[in-house]
Structures are given as C-alpha cells and as structure tokens.
ModelCIF file with pLDDT and N, C-alpha, C, O atoms, coordinates in Angstrom:
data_MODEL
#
_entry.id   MODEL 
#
_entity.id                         1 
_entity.type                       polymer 
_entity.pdbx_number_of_molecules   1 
#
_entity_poly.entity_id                      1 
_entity_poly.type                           'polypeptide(L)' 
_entity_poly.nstd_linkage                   no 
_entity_poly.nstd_monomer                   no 
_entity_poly.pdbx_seq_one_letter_code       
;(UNK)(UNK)(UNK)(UNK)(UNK)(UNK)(UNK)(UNK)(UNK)(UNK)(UNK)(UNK)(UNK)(UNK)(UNK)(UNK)
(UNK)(UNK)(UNK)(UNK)(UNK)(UNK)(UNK)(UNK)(UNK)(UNK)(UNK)(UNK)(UNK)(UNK)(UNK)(UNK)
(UNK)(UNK)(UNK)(UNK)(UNK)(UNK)(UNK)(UNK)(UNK)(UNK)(UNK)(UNK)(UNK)(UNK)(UNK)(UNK)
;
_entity_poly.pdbx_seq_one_letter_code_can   XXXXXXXXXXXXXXXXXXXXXXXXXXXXXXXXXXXXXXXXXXXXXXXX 
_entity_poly.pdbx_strand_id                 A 
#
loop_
_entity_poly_seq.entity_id 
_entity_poly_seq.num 
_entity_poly_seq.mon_id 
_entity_poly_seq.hetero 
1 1  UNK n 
1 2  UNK n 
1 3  UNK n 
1 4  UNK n 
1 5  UNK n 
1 6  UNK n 
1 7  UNK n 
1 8  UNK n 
1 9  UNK n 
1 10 UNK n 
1 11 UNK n 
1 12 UNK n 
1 13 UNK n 
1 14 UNK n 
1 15 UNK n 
1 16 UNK n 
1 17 UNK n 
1 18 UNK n 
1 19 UNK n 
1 20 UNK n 
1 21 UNK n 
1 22 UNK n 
1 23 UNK n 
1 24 UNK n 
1 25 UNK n 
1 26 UNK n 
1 27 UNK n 
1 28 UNK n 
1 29 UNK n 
1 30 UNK n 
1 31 UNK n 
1 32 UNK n 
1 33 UNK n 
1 34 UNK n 
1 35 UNK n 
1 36 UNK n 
1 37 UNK n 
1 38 UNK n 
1 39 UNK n 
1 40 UNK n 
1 41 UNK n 
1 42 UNK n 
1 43 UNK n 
1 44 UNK n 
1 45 UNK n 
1 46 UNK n 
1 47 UNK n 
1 48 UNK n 
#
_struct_asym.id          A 
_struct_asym.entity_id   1 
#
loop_
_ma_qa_metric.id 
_ma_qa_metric.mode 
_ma_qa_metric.name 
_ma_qa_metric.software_group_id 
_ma_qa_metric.type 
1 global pLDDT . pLDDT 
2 local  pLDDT . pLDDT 
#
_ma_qa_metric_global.metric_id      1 
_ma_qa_metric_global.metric_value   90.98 
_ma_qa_metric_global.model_id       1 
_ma_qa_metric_global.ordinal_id     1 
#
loop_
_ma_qa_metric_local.label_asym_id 
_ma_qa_metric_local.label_comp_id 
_ma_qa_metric_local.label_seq_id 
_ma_qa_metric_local.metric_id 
_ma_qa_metric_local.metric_value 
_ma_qa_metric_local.model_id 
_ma_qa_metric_local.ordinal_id 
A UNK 1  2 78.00 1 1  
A UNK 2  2 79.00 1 2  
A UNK 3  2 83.00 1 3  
A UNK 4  2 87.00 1 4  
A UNK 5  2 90.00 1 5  
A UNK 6  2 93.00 1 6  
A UNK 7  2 92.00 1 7  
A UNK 8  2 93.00 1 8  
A UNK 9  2 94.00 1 9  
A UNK 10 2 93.00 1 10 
A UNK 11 2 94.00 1 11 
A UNK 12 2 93.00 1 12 
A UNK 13 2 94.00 1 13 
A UNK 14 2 92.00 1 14 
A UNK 15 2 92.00 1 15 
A UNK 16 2 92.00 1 16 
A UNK 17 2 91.00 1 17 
A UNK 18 2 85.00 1 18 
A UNK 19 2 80.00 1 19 
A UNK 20 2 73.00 1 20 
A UNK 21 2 72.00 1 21 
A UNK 22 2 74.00 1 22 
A UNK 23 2 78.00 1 23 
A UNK 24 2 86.00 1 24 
A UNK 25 2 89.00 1 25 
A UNK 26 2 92.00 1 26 
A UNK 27 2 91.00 1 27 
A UNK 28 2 92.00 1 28 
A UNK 29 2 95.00 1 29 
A UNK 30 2 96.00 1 30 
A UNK 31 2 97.00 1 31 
A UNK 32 2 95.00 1 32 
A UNK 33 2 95.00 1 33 
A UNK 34 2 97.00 1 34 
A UNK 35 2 96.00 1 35 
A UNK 36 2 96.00 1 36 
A UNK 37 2 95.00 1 37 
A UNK 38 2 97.00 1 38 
A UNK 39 2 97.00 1 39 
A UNK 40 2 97.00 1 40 
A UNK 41 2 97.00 1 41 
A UNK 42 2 97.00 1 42 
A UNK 43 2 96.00 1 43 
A UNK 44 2 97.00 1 44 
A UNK 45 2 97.00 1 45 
A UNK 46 2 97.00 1 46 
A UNK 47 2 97.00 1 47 
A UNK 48 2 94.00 1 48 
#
loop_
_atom_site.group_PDB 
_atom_site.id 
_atom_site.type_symbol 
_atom_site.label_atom_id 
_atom_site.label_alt_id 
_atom_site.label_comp_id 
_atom_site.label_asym_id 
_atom_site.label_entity_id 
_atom_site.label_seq_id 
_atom_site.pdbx_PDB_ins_code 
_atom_site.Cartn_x 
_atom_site.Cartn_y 
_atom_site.Cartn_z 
_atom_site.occupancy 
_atom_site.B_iso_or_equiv 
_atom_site.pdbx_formal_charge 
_atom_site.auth_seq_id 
_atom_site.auth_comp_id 
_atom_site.auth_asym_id 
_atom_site.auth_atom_id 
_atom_site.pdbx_PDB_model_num 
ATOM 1   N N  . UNK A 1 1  ? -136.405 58.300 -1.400  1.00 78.00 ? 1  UNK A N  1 
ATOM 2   C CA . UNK A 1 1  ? -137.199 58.281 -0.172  1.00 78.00 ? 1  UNK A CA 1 
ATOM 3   C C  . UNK A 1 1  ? -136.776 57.117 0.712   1.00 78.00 ? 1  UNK A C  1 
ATOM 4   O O  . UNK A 1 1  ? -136.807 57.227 1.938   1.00 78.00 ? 1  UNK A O  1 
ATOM 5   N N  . UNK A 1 2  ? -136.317 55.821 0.001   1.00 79.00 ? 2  UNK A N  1 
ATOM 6   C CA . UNK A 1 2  ? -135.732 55.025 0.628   1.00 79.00 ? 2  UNK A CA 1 
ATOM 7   C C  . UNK A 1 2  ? -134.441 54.595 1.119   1.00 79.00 ? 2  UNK A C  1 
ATOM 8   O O  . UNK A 1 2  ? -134.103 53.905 2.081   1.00 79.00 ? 2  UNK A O  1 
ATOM 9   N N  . UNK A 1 3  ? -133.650 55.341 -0.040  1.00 83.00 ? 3  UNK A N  1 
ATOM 10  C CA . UNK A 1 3  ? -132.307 55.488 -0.039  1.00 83.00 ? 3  UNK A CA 1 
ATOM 11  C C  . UNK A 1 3  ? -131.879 56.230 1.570   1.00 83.00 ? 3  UNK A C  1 
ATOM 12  O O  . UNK A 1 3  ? -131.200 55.844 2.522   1.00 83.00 ? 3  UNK A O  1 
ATOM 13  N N  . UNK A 1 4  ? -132.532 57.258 1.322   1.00 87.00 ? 4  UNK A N  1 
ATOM 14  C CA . UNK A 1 4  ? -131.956 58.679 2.099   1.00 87.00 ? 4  UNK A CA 1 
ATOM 15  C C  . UNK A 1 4  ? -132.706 58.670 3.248   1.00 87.00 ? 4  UNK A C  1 
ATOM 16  O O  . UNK A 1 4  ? -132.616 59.739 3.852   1.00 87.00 ? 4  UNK A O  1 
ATOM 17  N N  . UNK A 1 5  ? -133.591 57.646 3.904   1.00 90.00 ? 5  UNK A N  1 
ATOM 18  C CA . UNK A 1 5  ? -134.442 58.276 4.969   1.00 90.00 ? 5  UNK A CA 1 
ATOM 19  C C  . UNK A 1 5  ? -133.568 57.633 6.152   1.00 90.00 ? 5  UNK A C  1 
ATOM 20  O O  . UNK A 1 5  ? -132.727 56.751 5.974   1.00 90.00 ? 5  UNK A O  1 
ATOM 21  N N  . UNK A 1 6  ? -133.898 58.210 7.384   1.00 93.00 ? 6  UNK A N  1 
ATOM 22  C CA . UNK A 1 6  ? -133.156 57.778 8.497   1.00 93.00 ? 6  UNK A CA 1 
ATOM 23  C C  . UNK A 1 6  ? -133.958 56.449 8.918   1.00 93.00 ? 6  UNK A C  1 
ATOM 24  O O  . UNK A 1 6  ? -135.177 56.289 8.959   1.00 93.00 ? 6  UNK A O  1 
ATOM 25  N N  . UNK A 1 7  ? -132.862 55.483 9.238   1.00 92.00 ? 7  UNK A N  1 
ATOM 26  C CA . UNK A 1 7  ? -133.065 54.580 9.878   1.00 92.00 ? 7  UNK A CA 1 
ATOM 27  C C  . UNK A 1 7  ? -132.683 54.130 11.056  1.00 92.00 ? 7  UNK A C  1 
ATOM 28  O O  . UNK A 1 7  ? -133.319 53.217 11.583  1.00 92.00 ? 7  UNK A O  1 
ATOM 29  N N  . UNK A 1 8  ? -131.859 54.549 11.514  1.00 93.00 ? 8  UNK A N  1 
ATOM 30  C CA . UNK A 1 8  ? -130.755 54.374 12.822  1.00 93.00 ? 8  UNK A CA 1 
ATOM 31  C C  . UNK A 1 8  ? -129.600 55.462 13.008  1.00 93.00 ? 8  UNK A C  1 
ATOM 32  O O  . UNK A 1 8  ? -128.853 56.094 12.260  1.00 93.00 ? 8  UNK A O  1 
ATOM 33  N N  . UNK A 1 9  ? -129.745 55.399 13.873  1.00 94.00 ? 9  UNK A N  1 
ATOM 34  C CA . UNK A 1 9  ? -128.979 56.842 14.753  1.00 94.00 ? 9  UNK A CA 1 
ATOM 35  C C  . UNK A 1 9  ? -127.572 57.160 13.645  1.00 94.00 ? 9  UNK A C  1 
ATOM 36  O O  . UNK A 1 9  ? -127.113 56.402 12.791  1.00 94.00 ? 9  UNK A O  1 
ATOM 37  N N  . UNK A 1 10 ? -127.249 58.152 13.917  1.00 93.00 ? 10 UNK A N  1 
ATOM 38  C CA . UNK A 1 10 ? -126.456 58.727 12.171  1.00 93.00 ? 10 UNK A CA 1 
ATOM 39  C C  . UNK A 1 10 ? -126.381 58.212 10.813  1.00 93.00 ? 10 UNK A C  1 
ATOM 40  O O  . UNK A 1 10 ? -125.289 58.056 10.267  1.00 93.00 ? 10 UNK A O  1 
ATOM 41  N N  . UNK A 1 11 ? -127.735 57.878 10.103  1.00 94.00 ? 11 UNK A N  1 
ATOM 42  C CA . UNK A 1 11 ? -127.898 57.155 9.171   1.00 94.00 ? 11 UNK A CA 1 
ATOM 43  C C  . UNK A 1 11 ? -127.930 58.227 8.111   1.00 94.00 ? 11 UNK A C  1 
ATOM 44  O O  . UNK A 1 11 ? -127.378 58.180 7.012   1.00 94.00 ? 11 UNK A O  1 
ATOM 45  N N  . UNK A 1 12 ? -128.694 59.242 8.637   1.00 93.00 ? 12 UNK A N  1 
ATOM 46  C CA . UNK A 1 12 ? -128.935 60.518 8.074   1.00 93.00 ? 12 UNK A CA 1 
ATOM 47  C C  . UNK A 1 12 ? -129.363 61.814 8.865   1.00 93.00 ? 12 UNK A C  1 
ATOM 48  O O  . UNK A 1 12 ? -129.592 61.897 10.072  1.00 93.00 ? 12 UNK A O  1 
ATOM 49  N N  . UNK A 1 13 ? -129.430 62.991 7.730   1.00 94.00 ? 13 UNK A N  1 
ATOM 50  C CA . UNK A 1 13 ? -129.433 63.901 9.002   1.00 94.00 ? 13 UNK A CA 1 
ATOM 51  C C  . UNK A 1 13 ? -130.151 64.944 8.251   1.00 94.00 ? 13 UNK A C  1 
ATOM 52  O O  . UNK A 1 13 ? -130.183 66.001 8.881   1.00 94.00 ? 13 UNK A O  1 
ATOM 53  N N  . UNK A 1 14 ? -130.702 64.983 7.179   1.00 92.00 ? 14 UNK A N  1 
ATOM 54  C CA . UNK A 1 14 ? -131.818 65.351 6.442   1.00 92.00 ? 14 UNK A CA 1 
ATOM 55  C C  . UNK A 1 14 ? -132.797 65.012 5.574   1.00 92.00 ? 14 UNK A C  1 
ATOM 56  O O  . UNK A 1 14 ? -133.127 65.649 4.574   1.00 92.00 ? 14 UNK A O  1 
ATOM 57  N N  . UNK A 1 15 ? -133.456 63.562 6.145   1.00 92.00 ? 15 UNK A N  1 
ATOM 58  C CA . UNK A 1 15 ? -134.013 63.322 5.521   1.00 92.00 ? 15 UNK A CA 1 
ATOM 59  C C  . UNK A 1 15 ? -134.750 62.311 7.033   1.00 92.00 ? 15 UNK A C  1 
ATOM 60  O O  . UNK A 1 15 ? -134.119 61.474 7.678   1.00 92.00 ? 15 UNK A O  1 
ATOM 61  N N  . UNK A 1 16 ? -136.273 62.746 7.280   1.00 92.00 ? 16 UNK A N  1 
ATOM 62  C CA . UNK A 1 16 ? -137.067 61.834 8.638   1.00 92.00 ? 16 UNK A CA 1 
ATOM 63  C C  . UNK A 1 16 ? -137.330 59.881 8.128   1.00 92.00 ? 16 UNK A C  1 
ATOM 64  O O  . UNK A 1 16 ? -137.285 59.282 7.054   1.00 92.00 ? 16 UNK A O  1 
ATOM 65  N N  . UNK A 1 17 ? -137.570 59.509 9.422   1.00 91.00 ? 17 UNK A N  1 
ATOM 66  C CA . UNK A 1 17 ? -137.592 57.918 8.556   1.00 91.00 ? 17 UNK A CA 1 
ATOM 67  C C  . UNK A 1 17 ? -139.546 57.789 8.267   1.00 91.00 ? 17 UNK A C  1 
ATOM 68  O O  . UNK A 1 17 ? -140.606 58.387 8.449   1.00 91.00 ? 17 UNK A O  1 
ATOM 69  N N  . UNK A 1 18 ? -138.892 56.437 7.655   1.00 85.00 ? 18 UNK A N  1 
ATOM 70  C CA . UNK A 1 18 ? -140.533 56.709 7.026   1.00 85.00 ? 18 UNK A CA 1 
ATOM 71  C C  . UNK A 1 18 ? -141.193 55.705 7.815   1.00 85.00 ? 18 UNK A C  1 
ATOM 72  O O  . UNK A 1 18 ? -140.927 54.548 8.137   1.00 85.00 ? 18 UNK A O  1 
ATOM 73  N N  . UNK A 1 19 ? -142.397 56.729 8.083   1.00 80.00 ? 19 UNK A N  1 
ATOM 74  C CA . UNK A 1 19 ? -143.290 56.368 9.337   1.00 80.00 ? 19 UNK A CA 1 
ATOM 75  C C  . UNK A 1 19 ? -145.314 55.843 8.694   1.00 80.00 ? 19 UNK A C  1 
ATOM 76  O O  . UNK A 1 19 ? -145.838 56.193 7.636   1.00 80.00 ? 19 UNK A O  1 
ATOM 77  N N  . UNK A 1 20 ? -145.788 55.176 9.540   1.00 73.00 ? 20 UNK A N  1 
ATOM 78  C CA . UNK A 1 20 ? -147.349 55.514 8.698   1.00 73.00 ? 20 UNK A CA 1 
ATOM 79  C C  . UNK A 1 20 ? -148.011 56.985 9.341   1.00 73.00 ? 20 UNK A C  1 
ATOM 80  O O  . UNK A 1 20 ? -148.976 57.671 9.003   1.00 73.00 ? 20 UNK A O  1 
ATOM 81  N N  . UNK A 1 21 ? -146.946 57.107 10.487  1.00 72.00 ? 21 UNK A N  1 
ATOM 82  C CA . UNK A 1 21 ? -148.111 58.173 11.049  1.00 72.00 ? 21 UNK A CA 1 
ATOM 83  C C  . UNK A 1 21 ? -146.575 59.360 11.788  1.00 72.00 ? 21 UNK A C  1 
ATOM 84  O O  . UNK A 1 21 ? -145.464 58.976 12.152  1.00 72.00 ? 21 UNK A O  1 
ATOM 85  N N  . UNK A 1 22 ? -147.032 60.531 11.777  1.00 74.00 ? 22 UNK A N  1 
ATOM 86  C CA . UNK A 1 22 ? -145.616 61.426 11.684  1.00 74.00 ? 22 UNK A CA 1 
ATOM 87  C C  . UNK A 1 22 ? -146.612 62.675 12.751  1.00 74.00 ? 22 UNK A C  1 
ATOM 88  O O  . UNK A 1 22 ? -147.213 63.703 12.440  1.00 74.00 ? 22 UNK A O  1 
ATOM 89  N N  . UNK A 1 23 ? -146.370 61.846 14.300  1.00 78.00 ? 23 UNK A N  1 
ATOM 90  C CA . UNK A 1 23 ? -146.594 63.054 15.110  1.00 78.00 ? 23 UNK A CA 1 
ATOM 91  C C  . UNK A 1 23 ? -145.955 64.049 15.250  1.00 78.00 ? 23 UNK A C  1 
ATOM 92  O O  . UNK A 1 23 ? -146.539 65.054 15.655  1.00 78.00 ? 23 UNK A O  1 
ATOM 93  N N  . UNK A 1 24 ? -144.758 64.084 15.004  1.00 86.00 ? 24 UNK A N  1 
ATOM 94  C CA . UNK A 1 24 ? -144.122 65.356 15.155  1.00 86.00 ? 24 UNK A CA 1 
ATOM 95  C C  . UNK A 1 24 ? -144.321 66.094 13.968  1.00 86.00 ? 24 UNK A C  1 
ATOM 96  O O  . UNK A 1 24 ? -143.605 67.047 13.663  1.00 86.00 ? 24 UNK A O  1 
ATOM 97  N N  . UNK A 1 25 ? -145.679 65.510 12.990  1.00 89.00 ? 25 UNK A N  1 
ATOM 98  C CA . UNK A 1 25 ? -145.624 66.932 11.590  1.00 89.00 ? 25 UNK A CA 1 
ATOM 99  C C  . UNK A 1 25 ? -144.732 67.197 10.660  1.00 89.00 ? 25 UNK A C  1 
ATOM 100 O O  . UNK A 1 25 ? -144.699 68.128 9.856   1.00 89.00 ? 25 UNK A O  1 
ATOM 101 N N  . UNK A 1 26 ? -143.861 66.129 10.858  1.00 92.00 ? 26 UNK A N  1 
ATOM 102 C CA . UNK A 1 26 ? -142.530 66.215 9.294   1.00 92.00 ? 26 UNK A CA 1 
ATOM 103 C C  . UNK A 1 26 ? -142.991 66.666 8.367   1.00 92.00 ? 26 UNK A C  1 
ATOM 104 O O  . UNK A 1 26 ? -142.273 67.403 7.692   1.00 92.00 ? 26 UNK A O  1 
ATOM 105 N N  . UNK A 1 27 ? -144.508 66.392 7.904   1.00 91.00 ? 27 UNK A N  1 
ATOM 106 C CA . UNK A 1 27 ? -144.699 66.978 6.441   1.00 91.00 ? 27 UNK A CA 1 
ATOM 107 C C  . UNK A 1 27 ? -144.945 68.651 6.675   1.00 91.00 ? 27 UNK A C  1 
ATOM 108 O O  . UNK A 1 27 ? -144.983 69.231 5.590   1.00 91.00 ? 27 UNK A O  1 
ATOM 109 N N  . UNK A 1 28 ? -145.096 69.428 7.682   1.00 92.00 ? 28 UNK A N  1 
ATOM 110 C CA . UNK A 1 28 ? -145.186 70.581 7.590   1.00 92.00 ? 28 UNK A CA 1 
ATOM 111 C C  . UNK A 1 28 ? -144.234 71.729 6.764   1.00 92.00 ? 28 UNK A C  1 
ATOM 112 O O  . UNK A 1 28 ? -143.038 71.507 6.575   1.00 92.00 ? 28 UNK A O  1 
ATOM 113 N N  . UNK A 1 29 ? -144.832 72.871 6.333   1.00 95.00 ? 29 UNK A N  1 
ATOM 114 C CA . UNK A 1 29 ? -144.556 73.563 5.721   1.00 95.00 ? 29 UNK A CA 1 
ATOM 115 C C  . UNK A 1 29 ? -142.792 74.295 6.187   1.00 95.00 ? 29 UNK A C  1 
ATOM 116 O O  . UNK A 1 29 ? -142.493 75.092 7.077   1.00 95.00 ? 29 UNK A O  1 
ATOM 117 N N  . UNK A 1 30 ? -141.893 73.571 5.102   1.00 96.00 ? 30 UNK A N  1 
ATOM 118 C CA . UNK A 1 30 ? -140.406 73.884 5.668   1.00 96.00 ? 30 UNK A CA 1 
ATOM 119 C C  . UNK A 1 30 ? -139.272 74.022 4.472   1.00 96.00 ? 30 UNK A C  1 
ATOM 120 O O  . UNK A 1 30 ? -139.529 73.909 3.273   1.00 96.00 ? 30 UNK A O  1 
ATOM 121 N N  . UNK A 1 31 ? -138.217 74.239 4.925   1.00 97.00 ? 31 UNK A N  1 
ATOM 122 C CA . UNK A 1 31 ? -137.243 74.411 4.031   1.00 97.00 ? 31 UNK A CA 1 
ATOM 123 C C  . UNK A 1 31 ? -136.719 72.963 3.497   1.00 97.00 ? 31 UNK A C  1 
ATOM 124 O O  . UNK A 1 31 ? -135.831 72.723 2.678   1.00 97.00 ? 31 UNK A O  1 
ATOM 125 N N  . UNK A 1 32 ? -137.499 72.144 4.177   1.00 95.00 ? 32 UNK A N  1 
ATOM 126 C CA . UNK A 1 32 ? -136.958 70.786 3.338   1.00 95.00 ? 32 UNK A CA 1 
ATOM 127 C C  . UNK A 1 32 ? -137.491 70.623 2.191   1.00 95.00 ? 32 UNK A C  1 
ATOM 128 O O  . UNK A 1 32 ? -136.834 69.935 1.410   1.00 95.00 ? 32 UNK A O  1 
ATOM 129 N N  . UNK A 1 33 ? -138.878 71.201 1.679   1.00 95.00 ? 33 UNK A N  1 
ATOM 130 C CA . UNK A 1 33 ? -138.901 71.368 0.314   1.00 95.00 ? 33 UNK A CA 1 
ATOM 131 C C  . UNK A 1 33 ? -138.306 72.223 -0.706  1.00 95.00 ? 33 UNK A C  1 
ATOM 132 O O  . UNK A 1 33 ? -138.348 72.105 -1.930  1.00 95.00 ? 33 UNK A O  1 
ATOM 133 N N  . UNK A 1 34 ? -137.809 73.005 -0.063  1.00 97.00 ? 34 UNK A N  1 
ATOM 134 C CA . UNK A 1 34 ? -137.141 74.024 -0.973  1.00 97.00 ? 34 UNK A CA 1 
ATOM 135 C C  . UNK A 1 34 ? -135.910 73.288 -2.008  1.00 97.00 ? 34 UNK A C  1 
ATOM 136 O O  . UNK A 1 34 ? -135.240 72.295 -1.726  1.00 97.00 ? 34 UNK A O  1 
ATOM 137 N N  . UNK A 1 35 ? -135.846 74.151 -3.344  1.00 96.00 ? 35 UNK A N  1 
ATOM 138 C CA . UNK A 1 35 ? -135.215 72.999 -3.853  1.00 96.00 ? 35 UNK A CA 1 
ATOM 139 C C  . UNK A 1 35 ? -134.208 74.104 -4.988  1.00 96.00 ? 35 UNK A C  1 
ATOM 140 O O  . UNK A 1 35 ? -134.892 75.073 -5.318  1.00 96.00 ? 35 UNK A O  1 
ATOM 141 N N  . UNK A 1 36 ? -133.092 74.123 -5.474  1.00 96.00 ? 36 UNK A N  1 
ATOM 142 C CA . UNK A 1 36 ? -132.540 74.993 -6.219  1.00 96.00 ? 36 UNK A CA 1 
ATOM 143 C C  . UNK A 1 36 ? -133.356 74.522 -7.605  1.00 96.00 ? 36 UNK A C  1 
ATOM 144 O O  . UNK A 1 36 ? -133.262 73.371 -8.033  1.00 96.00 ? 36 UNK A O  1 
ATOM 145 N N  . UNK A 1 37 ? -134.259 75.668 -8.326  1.00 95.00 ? 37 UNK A N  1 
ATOM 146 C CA . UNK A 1 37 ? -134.866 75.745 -9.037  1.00 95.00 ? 37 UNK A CA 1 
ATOM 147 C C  . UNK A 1 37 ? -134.426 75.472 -10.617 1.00 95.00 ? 37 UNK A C  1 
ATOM 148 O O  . UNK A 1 37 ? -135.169 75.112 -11.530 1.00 95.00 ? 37 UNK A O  1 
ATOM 149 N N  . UNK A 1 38 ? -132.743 75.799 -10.685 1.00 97.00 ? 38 UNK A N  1 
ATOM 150 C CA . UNK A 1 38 ? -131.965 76.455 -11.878 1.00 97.00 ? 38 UNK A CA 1 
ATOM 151 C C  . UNK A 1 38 ? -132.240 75.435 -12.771 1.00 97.00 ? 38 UNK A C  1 
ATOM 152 O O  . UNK A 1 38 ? -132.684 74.372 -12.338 1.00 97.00 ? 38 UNK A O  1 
ATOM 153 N N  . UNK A 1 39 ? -131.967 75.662 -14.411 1.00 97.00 ? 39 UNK A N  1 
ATOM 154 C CA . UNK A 1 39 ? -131.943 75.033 -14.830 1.00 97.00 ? 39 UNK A CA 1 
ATOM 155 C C  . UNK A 1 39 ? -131.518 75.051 -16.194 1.00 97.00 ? 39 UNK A C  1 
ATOM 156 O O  . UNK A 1 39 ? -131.952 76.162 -16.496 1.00 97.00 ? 39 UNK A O  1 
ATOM 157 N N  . UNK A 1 40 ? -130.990 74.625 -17.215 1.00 97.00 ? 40 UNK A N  1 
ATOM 158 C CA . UNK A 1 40 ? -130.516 75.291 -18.493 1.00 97.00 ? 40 UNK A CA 1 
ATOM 159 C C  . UNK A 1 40 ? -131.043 73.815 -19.208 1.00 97.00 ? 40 UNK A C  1 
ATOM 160 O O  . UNK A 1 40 ? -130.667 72.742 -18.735 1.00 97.00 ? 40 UNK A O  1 
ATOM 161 N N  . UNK A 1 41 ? -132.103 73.896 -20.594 1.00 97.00 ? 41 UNK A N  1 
ATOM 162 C CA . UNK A 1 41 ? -132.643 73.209 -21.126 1.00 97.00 ? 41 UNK A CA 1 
ATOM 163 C C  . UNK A 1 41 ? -132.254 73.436 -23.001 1.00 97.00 ? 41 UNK A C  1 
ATOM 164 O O  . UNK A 1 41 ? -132.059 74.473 -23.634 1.00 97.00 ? 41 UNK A O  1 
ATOM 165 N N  . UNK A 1 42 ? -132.258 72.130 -23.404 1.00 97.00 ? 42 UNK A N  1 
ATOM 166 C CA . UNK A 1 42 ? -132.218 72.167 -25.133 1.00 97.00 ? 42 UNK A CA 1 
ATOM 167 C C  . UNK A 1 42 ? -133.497 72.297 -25.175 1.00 97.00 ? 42 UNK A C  1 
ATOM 168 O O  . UNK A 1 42 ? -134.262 71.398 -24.828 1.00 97.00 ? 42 UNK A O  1 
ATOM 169 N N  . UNK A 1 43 ? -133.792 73.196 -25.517 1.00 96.00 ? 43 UNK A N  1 
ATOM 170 C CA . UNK A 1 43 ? -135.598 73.126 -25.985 1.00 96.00 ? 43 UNK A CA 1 
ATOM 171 C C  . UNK A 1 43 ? -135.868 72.658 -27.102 1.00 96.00 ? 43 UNK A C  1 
ATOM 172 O O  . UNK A 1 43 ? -136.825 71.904 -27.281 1.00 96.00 ? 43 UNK A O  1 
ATOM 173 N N  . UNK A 1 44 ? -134.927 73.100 -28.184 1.00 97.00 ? 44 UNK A N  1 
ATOM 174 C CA . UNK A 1 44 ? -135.176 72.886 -29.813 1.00 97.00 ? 44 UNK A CA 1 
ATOM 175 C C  . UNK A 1 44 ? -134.040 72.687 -30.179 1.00 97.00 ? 44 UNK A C  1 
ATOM 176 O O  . UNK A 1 44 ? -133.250 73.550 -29.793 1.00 97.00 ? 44 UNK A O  1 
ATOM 177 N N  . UNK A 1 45 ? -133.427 71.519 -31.054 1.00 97.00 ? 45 UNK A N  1 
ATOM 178 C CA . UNK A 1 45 ? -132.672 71.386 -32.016 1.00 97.00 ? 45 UNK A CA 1 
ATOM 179 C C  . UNK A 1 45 ? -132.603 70.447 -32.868 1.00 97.00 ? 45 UNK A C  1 
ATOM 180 O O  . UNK A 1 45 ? -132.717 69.287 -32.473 1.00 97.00 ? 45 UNK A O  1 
ATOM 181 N N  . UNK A 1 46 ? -132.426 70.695 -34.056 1.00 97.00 ? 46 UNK A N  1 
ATOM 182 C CA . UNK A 1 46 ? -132.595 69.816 -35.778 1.00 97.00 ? 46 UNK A CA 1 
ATOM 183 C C  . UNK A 1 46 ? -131.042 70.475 -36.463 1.00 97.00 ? 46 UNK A C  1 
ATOM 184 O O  . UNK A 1 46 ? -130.399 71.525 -36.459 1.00 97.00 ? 46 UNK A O  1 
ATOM 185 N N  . UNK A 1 47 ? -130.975 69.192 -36.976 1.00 97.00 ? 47 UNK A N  1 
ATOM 186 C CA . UNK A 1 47 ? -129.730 68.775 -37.888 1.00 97.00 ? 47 UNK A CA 1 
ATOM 187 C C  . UNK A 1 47 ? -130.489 68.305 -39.285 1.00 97.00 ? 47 UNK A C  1 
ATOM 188 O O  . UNK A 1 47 ? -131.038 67.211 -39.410 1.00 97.00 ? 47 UNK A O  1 
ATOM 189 N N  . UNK A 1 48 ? -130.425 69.279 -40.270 1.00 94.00 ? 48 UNK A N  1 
ATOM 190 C CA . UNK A 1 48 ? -131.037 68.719 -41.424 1.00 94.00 ? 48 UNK A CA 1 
ATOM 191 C C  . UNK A 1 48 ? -129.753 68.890 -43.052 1.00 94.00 ? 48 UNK A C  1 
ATOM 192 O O  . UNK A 1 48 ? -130.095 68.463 -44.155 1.00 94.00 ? 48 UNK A O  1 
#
C-alpha cells in the first residue's frame, strides 16, 4: 500500500495515493480488486 501508491506524477499508474479523504471514490466498486484467484496448495503430506 506503501510501496505501490502514487506519489508524484509517473510514480505509478495503478495504484491511487494515499489520501485521509478520497473524493473522487477510489474505494468504489472496480476492477482494481479483482485479483487472479488460482492457486495450487500442499494440503497434506507425512513422511513416516
């Protein structure tokens, strides 16, 4: 959030800077949350 947020003009270019108050609605409902879901997990494994 701190890394990646814009701070100055081409700092970044998807990610808004961090504000206390966000008139233009950045947090609204958008594809910036969208997130590739995938995932491949060890669920279970033993070595006995």
């Amino acid at each position: 959030m701190l890394q990646e947020a814009w701070h100055g003009e081409g700092t970044s270019n998807s990610q808004f800077m961090i504000s206390a108050s966000t008139a233009n609605n950045n947090l609204r409902a958008s594809s910036w949350y969208i997130e590739d879901g995938s995932f491949l997990r060890v669920k279970n494994l033993q070595v006995g």
